[in-house]
PDB file of N, CA and C in Angstrom:
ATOM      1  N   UNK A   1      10.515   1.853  -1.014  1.00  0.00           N
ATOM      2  CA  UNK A   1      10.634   1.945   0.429  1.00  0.00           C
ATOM      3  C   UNK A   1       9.394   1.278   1.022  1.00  0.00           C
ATOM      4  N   UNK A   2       9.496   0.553   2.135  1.00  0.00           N
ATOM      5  CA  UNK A   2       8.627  -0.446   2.357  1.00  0.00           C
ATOM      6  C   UNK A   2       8.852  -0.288   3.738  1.00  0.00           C
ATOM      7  N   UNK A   3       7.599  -0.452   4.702  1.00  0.00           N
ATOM      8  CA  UNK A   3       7.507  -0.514   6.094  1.00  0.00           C
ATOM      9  C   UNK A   3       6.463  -1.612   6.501  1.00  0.00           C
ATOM     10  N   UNK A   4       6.606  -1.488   7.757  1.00  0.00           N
ATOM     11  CA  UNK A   4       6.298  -2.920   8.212  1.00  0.00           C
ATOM     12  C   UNK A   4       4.784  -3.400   8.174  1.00  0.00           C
ATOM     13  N   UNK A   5       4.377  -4.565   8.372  1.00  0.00           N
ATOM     14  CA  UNK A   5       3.056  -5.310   8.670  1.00  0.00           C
ATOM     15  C   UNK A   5       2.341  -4.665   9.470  1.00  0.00           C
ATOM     16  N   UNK A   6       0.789  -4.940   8.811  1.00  0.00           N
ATOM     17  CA  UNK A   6      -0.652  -4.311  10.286  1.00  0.00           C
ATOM     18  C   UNK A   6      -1.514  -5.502   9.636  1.00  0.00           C
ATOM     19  N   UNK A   7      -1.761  -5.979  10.407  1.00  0.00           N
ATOM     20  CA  UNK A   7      -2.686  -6.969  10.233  1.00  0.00           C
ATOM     21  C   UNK A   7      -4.203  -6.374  10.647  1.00  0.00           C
ATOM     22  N   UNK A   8      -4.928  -6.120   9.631  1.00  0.00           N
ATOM     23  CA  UNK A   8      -6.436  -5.747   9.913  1.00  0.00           C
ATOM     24  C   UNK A   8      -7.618  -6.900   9.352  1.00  0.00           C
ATOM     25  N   UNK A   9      -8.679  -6.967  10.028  1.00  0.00           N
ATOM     26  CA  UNK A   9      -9.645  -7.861   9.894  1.00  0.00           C
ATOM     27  C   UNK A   9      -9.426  -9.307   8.975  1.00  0.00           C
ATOM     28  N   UNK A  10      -7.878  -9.548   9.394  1.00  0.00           N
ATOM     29  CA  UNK A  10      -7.812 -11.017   8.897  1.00  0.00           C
ATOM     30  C   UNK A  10      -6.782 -11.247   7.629  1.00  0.00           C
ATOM     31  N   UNK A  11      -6.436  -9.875   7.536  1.00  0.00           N
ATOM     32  CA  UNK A  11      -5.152  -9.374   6.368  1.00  0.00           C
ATOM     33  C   UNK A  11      -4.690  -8.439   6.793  1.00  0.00           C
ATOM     34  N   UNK A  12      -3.276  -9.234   5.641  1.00  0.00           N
ATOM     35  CA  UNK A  12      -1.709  -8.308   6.433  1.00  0.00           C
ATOM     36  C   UNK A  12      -1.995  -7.286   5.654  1.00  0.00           C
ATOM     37  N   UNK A  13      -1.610  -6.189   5.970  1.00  0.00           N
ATOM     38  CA  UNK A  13      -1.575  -5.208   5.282  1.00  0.00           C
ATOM     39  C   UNK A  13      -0.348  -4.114   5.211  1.00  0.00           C
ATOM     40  N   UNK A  14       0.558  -3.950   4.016  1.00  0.00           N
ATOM     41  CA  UNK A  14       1.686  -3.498   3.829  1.00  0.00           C
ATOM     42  C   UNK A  14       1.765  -2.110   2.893  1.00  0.00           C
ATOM     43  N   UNK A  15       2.343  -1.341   3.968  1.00  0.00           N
ATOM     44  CA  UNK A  15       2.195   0.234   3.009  1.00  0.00           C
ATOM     45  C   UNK A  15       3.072   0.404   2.214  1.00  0.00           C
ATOM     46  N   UNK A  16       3.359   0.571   0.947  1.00  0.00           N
ATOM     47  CA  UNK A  16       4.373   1.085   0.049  1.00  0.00           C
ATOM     48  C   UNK A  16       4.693   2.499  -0.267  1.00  0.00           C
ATOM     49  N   UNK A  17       5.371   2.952   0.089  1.00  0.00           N
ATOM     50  CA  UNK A  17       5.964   4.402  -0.308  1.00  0.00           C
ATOM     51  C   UNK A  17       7.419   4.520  -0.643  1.00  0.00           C
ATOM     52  N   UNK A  18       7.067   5.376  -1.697  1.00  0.00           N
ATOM     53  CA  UNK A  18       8.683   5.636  -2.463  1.00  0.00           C
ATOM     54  C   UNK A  18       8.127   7.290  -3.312  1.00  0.00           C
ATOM     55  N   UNK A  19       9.629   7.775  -3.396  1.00  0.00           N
ATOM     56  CA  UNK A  19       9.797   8.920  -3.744  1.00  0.00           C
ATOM     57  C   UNK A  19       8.491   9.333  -5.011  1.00  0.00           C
ATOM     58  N   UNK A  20       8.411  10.529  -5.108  1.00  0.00           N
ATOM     59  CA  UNK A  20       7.413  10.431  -6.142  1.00  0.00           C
ATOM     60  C   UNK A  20       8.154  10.552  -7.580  1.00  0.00           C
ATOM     61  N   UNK A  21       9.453  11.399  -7.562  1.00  0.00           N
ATOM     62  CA  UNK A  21      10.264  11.188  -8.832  1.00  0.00           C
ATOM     63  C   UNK A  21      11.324  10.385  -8.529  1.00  0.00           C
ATOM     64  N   UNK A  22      11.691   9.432  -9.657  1.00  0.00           N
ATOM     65  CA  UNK A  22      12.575   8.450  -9.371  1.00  0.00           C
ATOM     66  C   UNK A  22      13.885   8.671  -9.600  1.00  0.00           C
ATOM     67  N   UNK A  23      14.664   8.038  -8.288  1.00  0.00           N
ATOM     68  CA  UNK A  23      16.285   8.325  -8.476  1.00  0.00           C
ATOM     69  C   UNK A  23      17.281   7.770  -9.823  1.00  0.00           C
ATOM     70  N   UNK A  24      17.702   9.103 -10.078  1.00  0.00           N
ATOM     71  CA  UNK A  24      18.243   8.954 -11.131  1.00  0.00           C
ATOM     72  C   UNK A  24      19.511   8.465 -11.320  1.00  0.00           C
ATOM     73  N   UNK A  25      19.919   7.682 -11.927  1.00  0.00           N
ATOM     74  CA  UNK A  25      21.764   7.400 -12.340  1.00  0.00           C
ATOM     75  C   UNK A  25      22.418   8.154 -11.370  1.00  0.00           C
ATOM     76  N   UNK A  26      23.053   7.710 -10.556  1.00  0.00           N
ATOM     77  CA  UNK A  26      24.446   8.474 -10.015  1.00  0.00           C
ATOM     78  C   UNK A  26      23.976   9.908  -9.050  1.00  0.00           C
ATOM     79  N   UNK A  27      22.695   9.351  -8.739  1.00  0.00           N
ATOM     80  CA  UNK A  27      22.088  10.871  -7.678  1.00  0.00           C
ATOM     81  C   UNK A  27      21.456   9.981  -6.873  1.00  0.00           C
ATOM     82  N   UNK A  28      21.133  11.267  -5.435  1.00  0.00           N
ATOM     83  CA  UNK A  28      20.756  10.771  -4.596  1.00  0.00           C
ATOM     84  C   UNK A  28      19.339  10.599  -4.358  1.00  0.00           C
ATOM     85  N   UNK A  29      18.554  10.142  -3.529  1.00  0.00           N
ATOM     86  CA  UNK A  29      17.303  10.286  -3.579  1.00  0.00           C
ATOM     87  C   UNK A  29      16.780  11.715  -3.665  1.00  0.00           C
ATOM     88  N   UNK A  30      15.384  11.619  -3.876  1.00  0.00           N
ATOM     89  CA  UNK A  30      14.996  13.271  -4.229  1.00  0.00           C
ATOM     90  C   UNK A  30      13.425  13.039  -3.457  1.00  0.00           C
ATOM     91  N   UNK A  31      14.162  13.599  -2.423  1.00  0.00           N
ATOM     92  CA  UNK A  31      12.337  13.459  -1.116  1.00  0.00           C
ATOM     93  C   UNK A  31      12.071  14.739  -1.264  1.00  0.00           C
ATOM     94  N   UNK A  32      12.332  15.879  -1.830  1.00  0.00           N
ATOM     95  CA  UNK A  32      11.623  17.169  -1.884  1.00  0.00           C
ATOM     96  C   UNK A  32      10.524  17.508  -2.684  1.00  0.00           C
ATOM     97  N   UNK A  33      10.173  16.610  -3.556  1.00  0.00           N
ATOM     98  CA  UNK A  33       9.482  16.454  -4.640  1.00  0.00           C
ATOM     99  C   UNK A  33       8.163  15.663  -3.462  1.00  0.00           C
ATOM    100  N   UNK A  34       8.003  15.260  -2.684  1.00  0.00           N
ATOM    101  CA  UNK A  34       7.115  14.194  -2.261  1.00  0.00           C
ATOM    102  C   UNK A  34       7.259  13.176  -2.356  1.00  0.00           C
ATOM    103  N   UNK A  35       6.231  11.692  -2.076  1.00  0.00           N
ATOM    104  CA  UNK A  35       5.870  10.721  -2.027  1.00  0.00           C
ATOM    105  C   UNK A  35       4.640  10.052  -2.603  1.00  0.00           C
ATOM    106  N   UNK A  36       4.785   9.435  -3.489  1.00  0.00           N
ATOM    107  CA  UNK A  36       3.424   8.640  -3.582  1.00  0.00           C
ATOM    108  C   UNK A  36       3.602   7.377  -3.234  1.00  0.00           C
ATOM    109  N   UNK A  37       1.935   6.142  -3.124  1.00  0.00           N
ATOM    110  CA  UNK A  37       1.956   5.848  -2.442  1.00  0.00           C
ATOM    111  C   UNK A  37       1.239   4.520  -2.813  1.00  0.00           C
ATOM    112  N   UNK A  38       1.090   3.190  -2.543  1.00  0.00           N
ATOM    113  CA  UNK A  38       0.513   2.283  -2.476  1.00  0.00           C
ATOM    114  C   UNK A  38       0.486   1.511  -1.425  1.00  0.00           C
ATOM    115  N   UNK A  39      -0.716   0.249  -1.350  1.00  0.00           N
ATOM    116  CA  UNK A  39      -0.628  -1.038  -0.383  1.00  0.00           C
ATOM    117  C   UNK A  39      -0.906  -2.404  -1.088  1.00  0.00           C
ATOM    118  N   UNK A  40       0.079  -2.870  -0.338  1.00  0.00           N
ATOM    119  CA  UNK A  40      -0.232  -4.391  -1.034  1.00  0.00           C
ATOM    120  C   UNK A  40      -1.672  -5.218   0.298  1.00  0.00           C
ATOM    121  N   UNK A  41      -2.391  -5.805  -0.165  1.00  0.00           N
ATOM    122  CA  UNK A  41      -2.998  -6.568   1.222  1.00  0.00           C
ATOM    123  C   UNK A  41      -2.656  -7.857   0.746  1.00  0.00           C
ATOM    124  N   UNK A  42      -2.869  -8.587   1.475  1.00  0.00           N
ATOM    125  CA  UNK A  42      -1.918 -10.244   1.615  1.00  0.00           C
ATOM    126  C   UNK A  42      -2.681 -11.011   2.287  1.00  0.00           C
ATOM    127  N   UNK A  43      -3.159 -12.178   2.136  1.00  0.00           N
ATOM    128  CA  UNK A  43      -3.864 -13.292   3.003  1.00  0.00           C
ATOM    129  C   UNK A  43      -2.548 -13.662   3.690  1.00  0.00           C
ATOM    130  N   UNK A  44      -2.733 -14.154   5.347  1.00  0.00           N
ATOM    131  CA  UNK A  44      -1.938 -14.692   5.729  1.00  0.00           C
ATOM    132  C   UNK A  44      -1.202 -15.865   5.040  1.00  0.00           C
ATOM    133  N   UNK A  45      -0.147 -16.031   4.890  1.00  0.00           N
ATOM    134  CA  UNK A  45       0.678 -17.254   4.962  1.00  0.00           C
ATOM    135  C   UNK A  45      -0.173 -18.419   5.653  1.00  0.00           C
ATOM    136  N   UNK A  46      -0.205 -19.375   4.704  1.00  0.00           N
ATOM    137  CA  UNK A  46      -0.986 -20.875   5.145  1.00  0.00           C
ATOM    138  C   UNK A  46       0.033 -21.650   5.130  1.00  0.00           C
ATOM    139  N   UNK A  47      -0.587 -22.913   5.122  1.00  0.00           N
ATOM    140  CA  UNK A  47       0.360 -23.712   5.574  1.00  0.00           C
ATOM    141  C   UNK A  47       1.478 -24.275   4.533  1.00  0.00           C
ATOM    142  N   UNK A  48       0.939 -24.165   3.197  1.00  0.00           N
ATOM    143  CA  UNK A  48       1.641 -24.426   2.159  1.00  0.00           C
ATOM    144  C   UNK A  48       2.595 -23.322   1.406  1.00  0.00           C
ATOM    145  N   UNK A  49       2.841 -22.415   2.469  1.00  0.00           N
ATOM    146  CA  UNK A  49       3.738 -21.148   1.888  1.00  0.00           C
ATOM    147  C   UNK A  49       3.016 -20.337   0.685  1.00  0.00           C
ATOM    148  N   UNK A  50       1.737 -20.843   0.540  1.00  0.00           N
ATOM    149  CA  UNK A  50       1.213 -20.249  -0.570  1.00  0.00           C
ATOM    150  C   UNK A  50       0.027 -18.792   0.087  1.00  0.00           C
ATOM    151  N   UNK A  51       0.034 -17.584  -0.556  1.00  0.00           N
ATOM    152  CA  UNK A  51      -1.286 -16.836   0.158  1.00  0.00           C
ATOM    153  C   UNK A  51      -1.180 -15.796  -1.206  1.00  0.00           C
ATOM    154  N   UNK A  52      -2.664 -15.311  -0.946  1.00  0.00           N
ATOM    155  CA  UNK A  52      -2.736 -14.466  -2.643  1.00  0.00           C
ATOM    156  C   UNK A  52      -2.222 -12.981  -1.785  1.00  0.00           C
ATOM    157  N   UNK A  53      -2.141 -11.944  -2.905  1.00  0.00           N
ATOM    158  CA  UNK A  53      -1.837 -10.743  -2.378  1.00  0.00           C
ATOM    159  C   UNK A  53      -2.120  -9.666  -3.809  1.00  0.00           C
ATOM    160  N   UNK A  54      -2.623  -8.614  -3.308  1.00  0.00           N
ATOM    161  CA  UNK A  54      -2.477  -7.892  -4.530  1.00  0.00           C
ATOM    162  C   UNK A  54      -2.149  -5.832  -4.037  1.00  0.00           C
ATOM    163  N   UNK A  55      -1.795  -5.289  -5.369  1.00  0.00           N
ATOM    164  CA  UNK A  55      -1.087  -3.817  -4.738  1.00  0.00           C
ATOM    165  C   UNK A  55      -2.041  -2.833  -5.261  1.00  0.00           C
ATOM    166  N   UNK A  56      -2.775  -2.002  -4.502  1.00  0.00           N
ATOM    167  CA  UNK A  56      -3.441  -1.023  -4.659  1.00  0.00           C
ATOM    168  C   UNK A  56      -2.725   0.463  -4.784  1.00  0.00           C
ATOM    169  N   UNK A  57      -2.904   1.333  -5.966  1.00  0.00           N
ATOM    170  CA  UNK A  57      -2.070   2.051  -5.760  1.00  0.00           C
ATOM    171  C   UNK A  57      -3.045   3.346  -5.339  1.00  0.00           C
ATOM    172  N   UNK A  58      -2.385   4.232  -4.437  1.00  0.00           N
ATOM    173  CA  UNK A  58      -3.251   5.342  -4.207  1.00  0.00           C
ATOM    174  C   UNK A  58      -3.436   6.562  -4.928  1.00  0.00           C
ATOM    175  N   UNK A  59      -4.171   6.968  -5.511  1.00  0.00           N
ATOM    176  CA  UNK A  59      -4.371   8.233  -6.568  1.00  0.00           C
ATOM    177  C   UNK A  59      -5.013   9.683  -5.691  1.00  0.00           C
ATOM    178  N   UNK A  60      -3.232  10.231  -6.096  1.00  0.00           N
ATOM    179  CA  UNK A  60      -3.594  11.745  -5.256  1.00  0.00           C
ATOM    180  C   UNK A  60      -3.540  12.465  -6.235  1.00  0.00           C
ATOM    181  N   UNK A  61      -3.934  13.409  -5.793  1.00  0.00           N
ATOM    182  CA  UNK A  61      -3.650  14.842  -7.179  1.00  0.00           C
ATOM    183  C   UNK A  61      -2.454  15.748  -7.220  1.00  0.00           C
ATOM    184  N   UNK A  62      -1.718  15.239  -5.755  1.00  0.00           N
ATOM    185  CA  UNK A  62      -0.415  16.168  -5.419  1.00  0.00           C
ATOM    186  C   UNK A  62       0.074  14.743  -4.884  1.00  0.00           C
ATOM    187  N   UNK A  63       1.979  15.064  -4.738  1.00  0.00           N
ATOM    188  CA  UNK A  63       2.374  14.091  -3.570  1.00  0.00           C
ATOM    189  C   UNK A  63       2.606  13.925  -2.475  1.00  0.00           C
ATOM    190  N   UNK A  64       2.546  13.242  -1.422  1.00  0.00           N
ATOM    191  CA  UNK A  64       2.671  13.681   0.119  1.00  0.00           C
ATOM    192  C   UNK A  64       3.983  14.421   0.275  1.00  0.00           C
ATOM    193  N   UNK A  65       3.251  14.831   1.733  1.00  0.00           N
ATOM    194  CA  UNK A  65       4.628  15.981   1.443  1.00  0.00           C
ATOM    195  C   UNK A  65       5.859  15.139   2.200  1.00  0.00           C
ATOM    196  N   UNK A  66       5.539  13.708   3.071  1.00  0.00           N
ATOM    197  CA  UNK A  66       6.483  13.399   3.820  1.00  0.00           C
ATOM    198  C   UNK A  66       5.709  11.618   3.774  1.00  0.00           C
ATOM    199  N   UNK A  67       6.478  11.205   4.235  1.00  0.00           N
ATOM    200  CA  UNK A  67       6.904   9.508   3.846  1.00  0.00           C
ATOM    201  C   UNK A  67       6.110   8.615   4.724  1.00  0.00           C
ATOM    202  N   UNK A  68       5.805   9.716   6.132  1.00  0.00           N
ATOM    203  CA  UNK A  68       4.370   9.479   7.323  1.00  0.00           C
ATOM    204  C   UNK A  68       3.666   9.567   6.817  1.00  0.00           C
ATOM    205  N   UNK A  69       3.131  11.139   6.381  1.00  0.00           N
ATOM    206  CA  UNK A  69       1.603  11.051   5.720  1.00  0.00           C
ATOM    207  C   UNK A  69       1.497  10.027   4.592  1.00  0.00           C
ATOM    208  N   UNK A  70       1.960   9.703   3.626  1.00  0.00           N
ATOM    209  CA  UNK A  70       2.177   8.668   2.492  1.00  0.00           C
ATOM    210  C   UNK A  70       1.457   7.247   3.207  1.00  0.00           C
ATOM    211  N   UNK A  71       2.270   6.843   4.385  1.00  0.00           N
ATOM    212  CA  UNK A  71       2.416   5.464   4.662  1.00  0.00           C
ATOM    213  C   UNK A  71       0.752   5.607   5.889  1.00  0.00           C
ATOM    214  N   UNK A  72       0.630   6.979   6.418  1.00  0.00           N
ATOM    215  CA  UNK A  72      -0.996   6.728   7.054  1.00  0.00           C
ATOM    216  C   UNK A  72      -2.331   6.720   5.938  1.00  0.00           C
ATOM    217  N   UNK A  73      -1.597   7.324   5.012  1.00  0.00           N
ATOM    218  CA  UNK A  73      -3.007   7.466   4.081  1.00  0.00           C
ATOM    219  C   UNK A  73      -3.174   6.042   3.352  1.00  0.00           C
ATOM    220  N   UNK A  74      -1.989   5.120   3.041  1.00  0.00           N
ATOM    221  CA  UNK A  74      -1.745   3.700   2.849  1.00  0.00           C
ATOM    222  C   UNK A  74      -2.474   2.288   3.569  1.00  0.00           C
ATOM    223  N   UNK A  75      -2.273   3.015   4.889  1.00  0.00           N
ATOM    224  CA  UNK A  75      -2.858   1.943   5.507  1.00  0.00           C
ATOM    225  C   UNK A  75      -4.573   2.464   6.096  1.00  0.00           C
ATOM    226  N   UNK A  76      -4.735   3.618   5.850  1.00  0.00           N
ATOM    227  CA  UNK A  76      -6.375   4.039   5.811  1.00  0.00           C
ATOM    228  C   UNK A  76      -6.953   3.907   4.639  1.00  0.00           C
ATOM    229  N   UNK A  77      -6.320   3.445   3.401  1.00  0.00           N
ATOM    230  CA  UNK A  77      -6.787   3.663   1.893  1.00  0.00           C
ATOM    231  C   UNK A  77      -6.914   1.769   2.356  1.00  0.00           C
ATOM    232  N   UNK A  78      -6.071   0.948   2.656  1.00  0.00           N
ATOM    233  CA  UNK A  78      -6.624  -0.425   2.915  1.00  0.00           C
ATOM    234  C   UNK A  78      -7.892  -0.995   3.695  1.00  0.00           C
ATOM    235  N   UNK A  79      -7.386  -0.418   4.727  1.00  0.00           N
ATOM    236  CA  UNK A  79      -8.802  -0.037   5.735  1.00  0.00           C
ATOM    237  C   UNK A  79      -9.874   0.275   4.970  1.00  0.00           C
ATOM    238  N   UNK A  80      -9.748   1.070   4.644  1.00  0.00           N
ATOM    239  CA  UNK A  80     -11.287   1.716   3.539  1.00  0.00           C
ATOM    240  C   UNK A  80     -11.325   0.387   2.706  1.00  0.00           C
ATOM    241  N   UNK A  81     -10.860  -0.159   1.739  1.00  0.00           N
ATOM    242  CA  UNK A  81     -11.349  -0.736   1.016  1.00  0.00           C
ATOM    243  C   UNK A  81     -11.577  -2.240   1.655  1.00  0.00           C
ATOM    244  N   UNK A  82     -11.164  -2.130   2.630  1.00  0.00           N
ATOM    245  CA  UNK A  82     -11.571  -3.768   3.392  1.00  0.00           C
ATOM    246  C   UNK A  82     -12.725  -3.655   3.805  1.00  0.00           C
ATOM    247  N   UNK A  83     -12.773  -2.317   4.592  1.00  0.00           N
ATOM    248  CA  UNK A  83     -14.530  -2.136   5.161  1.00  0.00           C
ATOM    249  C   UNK A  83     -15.581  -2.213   4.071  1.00  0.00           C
ATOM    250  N   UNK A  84     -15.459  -1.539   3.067  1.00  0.00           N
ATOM    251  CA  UNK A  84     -16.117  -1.516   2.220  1.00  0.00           C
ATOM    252  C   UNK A  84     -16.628  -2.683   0.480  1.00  0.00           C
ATOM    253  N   UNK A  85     -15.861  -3.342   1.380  1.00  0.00           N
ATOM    254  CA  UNK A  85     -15.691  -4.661   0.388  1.00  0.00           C
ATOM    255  C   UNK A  85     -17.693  -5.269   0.843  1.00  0.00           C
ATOM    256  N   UNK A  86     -18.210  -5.973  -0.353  1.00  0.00           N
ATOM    257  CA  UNK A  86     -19.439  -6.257  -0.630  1.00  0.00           C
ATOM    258  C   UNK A  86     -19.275  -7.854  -0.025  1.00  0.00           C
ATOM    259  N   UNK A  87     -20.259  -7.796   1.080  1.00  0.00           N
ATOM    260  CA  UNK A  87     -20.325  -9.067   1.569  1.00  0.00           C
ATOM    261  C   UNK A  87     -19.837 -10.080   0.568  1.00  0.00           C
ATOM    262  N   UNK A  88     -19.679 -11.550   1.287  1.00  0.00           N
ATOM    263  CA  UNK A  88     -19.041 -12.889  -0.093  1.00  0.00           C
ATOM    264  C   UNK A  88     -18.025 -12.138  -1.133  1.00  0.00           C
ATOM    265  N   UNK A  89     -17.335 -11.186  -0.808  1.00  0.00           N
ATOM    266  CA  UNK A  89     -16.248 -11.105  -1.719  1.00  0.00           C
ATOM    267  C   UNK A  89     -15.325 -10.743  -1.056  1.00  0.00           C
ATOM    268  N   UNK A  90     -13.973 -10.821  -2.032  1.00  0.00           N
ATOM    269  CA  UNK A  90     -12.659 -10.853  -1.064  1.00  0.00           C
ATOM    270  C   UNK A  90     -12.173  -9.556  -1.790  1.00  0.00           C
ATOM    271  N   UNK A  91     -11.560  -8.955  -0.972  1.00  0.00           N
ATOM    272  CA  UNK A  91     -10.972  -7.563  -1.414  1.00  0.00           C
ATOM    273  C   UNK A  91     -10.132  -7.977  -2.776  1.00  0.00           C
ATOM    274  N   UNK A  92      -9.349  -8.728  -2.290  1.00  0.00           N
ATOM    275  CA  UNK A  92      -8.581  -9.181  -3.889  1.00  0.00           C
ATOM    276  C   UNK A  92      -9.384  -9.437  -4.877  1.00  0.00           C
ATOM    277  N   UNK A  93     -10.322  -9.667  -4.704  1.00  0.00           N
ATOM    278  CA  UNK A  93     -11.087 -10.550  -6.223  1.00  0.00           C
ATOM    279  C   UNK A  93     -11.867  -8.825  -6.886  1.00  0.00           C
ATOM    280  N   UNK A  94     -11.747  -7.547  -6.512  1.00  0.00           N
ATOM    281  CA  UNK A  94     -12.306  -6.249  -6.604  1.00  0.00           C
ATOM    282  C   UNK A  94     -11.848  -6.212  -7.801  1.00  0.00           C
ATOM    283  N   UNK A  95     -12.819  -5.942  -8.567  1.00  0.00           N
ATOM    284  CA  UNK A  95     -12.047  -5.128  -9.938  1.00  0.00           C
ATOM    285  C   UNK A  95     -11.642  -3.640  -9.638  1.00  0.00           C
ATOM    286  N   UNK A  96     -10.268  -3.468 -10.426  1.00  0.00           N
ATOM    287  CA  UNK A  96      -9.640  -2.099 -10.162  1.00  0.00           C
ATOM    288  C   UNK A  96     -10.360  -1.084 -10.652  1.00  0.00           C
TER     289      UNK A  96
END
């Protein structure tokens, strides 16, 4: 499950959330269990259709309890690591 673009300090930034246990064969989704959660950040699109991007995943100790909190803690877990990125380096180039 995927929601839309925020563009912060010069990157897109895209929240990923999906169920925390995965739907099984022939059942329906299972949102009672929670959400966990990742972000991809993305250099804009240049001119050559080409831009790097990479997916951060977020490490909770429980899962959200709802698909909002998931997708705010997503795009504050990007935030954080953009602010905190070490001058002359690009968030992507971070070792995990």
């Amino acid at each position: 499950m995927t929601t839309g673009l925020r563009l912060y300090r010069g990157l897109e930034i895209y929240p990923l959330v999906y169920p925390h246990r995965a739907t099984e064969s022939g059942l329906g989704h299972n949102y009672d269990e929670g959400f966990d959660a990742a972000v991809r950040i993305q250099e804009p699109g240049s001119s050559n259709g080409i831009s790097r991007s990479r997916v951060f995943r977020l490490s909770s100790a429980t899962p959200f309890r709802n698909a909002g909190d998931a997708r705010r803690a997503s795009t504050a877990y990007a935030e954080h690591l953009i602010d905190t990125c070490p001058l002359n380096t690009n968030v992507l180039d971070l070792q995990a």
